[in-house]
PDB file of N, CA and C in Angstrom:
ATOM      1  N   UNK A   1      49.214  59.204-102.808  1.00  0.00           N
ATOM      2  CA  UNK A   1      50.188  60.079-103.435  1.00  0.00           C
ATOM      3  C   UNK A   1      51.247  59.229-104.128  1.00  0.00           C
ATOM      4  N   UNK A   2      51.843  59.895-105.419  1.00  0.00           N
ATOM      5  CA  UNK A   2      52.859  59.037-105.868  1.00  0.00           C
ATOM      6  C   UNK A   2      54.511  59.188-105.276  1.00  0.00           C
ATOM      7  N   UNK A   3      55.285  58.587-105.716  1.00  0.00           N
ATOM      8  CA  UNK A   3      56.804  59.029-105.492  1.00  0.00           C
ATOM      9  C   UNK A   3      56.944  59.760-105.711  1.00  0.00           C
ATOM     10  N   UNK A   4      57.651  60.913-104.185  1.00  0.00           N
ATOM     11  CA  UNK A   4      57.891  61.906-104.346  1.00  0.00           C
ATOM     12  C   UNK A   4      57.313  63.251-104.604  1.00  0.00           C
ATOM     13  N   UNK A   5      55.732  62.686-104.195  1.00  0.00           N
ATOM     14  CA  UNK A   5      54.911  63.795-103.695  1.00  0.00           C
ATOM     15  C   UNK A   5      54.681  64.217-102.402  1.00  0.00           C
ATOM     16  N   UNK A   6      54.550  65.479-101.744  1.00  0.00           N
ATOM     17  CA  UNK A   6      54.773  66.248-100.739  1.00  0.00           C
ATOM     18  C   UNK A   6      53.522  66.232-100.017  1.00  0.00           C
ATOM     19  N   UNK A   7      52.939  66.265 -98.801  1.00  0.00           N
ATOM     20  CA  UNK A   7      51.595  67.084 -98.697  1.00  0.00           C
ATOM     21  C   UNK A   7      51.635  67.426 -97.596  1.00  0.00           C
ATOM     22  N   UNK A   8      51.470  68.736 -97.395  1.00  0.00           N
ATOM     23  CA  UNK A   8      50.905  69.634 -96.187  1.00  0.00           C
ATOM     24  C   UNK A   8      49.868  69.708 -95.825  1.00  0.00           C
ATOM     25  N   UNK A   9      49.310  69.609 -94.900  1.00  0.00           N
ATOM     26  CA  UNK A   9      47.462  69.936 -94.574  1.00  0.00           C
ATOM     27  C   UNK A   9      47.247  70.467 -93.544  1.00  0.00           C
ATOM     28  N   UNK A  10      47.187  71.764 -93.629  1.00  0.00           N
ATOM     29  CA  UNK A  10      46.588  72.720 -92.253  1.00  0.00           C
ATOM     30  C   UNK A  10      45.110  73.175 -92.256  1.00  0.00           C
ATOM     31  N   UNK A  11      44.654  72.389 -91.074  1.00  0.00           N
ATOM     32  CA  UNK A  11      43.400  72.217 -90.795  1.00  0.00           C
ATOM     33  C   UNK A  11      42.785  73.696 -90.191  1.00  0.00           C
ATOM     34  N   UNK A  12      41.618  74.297 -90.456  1.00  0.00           N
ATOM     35  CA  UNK A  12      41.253  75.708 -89.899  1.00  0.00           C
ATOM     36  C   UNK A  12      42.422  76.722 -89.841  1.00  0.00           C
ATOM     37  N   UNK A  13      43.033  77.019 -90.833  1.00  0.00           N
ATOM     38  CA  UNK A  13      43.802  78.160 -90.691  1.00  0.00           C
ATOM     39  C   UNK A  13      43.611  79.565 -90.532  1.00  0.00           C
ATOM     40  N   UNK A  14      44.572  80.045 -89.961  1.00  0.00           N
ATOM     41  CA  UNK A  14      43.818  81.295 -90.062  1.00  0.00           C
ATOM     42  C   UNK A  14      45.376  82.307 -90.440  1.00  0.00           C
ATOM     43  N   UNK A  15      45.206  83.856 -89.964  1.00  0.00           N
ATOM     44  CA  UNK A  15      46.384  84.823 -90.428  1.00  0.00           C
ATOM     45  C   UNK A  15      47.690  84.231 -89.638  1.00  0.00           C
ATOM     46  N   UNK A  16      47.735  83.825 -88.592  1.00  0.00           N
ATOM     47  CA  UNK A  16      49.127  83.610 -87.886  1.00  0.00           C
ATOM     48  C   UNK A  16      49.473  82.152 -89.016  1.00  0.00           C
ATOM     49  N   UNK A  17      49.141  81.336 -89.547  1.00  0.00           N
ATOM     50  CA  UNK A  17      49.863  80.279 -90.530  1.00  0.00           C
ATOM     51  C   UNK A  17      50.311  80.607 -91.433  1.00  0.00           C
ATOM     52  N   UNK A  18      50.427  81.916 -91.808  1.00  0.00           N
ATOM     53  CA  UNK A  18      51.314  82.591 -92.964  1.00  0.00           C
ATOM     54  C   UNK A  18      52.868  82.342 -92.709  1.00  0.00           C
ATOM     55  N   UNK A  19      53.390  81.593 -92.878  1.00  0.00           N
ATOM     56  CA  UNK A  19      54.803  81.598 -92.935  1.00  0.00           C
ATOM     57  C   UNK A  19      55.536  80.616 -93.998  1.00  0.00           C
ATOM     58  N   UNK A  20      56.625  80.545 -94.513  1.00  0.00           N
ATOM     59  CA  UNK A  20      57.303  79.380 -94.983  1.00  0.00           C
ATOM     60  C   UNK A  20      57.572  78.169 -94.742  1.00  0.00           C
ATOM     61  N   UNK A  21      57.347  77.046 -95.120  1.00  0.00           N
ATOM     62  CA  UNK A  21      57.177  75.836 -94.706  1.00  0.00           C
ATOM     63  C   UNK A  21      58.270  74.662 -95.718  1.00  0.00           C
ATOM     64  N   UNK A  22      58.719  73.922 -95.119  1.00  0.00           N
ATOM     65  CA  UNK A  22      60.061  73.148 -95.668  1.00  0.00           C
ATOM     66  C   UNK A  22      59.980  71.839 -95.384  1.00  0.00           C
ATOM     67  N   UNK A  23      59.788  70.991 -96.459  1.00  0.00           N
ATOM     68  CA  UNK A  23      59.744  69.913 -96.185  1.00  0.00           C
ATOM     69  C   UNK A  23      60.892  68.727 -96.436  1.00  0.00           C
ATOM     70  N   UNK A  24      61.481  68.438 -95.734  1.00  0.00           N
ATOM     71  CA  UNK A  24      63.203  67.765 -95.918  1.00  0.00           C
ATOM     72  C   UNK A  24      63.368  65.912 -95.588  1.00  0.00           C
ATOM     73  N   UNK A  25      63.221  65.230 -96.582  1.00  0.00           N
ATOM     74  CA  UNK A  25      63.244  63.775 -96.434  1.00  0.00           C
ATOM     75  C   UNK A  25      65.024  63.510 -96.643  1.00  0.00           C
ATOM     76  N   UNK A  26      65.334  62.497 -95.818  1.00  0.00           N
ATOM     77  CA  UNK A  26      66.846  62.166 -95.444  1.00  0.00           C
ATOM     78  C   UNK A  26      66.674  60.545 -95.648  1.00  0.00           C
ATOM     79  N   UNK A  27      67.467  59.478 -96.590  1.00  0.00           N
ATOM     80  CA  UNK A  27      67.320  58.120 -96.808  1.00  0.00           C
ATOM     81  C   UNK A  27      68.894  58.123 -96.380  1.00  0.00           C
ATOM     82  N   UNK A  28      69.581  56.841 -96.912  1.00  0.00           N
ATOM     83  CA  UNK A  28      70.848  55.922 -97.449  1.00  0.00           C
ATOM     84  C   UNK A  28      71.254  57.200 -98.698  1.00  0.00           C
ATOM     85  N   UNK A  29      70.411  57.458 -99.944  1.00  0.00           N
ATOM     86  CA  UNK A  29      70.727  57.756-100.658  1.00  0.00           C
ATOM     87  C   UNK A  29      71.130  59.262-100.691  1.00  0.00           C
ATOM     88  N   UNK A  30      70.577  60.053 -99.943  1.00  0.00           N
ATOM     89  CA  UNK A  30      71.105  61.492 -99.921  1.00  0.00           C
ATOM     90  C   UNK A  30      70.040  62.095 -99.234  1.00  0.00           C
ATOM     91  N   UNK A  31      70.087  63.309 -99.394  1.00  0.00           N
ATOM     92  CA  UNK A  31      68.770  64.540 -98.972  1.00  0.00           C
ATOM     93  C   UNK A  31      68.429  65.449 -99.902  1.00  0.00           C
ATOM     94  N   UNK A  32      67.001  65.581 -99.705  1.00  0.00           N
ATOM     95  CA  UNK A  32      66.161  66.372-100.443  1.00  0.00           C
ATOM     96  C   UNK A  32      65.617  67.345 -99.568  1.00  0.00           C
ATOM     97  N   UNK A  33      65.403  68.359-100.235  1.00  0.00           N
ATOM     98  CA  UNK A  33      64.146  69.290 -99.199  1.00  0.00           C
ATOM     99  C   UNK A  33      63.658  70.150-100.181  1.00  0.00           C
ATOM    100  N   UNK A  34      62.662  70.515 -99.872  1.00  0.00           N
ATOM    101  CA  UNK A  34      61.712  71.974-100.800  1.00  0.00           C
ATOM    102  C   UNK A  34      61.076  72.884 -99.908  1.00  0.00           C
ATOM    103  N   UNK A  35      60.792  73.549 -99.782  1.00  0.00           N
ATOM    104  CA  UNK A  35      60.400  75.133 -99.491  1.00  0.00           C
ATOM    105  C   UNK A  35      59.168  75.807 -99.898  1.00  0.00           C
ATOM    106  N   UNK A  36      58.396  76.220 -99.447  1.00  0.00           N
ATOM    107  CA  UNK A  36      57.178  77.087-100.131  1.00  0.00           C
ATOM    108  C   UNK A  36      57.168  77.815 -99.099  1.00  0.00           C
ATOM    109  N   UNK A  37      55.956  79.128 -99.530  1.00  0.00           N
ATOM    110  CA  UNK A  37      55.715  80.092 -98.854  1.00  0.00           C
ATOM    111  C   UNK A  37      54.409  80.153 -98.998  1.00  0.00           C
ATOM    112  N   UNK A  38      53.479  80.290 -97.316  1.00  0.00           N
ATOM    113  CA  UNK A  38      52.193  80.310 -97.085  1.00  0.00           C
ATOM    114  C   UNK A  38      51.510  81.947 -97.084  1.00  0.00           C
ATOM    115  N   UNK A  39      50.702  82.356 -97.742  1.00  0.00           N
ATOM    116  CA  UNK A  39      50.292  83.543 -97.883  1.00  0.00           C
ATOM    117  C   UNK A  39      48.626  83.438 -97.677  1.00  0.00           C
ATOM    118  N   UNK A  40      48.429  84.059 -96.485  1.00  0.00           N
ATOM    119  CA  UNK A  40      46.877  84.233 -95.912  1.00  0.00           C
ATOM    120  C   UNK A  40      46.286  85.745 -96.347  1.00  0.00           C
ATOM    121  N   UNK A  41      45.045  85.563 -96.221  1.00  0.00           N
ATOM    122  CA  UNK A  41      44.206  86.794 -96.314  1.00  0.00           C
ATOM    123  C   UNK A  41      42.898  86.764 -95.532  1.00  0.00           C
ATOM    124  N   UNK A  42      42.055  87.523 -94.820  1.00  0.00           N
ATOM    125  CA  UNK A  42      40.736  87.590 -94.577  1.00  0.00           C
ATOM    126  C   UNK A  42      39.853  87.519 -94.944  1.00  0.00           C
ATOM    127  N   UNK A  43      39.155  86.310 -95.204  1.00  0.00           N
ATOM    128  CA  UNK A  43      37.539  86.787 -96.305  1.00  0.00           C
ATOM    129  C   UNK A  43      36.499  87.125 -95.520  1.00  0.00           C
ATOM    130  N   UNK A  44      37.014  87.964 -94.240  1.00  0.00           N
ATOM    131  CA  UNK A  44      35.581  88.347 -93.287  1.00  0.00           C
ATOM    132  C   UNK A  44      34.944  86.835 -92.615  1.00  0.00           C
ATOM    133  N   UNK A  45      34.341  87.308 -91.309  1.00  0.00           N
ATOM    134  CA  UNK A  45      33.335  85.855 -90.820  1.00  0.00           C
ATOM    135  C   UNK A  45      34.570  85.034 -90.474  1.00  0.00           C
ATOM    136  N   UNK A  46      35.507  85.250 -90.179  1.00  0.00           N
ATOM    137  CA  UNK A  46      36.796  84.103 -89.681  1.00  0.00           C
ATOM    138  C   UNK A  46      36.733  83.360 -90.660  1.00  0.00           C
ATOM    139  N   UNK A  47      36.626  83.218 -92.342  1.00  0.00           N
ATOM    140  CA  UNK A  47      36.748  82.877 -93.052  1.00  0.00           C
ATOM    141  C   UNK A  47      38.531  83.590 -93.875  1.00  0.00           C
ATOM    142  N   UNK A  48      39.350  82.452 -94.374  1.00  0.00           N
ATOM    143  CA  UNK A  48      40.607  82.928 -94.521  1.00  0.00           C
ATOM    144  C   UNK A  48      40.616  81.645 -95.583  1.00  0.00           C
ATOM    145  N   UNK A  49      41.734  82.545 -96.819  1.00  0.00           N
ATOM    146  CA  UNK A  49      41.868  82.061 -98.376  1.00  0.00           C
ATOM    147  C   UNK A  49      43.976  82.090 -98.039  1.00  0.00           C
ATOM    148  N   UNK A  50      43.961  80.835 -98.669  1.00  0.00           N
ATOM    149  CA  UNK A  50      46.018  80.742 -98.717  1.00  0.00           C
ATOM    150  C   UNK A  50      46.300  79.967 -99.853  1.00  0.00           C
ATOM    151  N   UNK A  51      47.469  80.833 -99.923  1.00  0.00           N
ATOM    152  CA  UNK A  51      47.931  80.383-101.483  1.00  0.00           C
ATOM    153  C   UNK A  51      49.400  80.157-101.154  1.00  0.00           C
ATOM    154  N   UNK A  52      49.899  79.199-101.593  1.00  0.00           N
ATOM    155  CA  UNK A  52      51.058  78.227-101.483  1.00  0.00           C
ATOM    156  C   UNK A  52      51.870  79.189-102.901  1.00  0.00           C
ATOM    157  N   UNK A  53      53.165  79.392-102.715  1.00  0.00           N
ATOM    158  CA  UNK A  53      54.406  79.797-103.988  1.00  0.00           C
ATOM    159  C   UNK A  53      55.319  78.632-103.459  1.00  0.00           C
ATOM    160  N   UNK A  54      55.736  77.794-104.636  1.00  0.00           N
ATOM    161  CA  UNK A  54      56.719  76.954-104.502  1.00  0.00           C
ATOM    162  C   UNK A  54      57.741  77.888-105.036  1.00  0.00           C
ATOM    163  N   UNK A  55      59.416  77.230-103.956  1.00  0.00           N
ATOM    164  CA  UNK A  55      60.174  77.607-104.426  1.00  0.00           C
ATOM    165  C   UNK A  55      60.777  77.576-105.490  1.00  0.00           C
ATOM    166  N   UNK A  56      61.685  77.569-106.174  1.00  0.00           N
ATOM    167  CA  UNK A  56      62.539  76.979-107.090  1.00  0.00           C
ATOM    168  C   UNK A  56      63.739  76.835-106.590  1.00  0.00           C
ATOM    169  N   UNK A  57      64.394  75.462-107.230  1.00  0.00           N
ATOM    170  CA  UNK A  57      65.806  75.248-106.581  1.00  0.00           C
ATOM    171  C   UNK A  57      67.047  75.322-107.747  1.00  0.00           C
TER     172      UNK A  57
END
């Protein structure tokens, strides 16, 4: 990943990982954080589709 790229990775998800997720790095130089929102659905067969909305700041 380059500077200042993020990555989340949730392994076998399913409907309860639907929630908002925040990711907040703290240096010398200040703080950052960003925000998204996890949105699940059922594709039948314990099969489940999620789609990430980044926030805007």
């Amino acid at each position: 990943m380059s500077s200042g790229t993020t990555r989340l990775t949730i392994l076998n998800i399913n409907l309860r990982d639907e929630a908002s997720y925040t990711c907040e790095g703290i240096n010398e130089y200040g703080r950052a954080s960003t925000e998204c929102r996890m949105t699940t659905e059922s594709g039948g067969l314990n099969k489940f589709q999620a789609s990430l909305v980044e926030a805007k700041f």
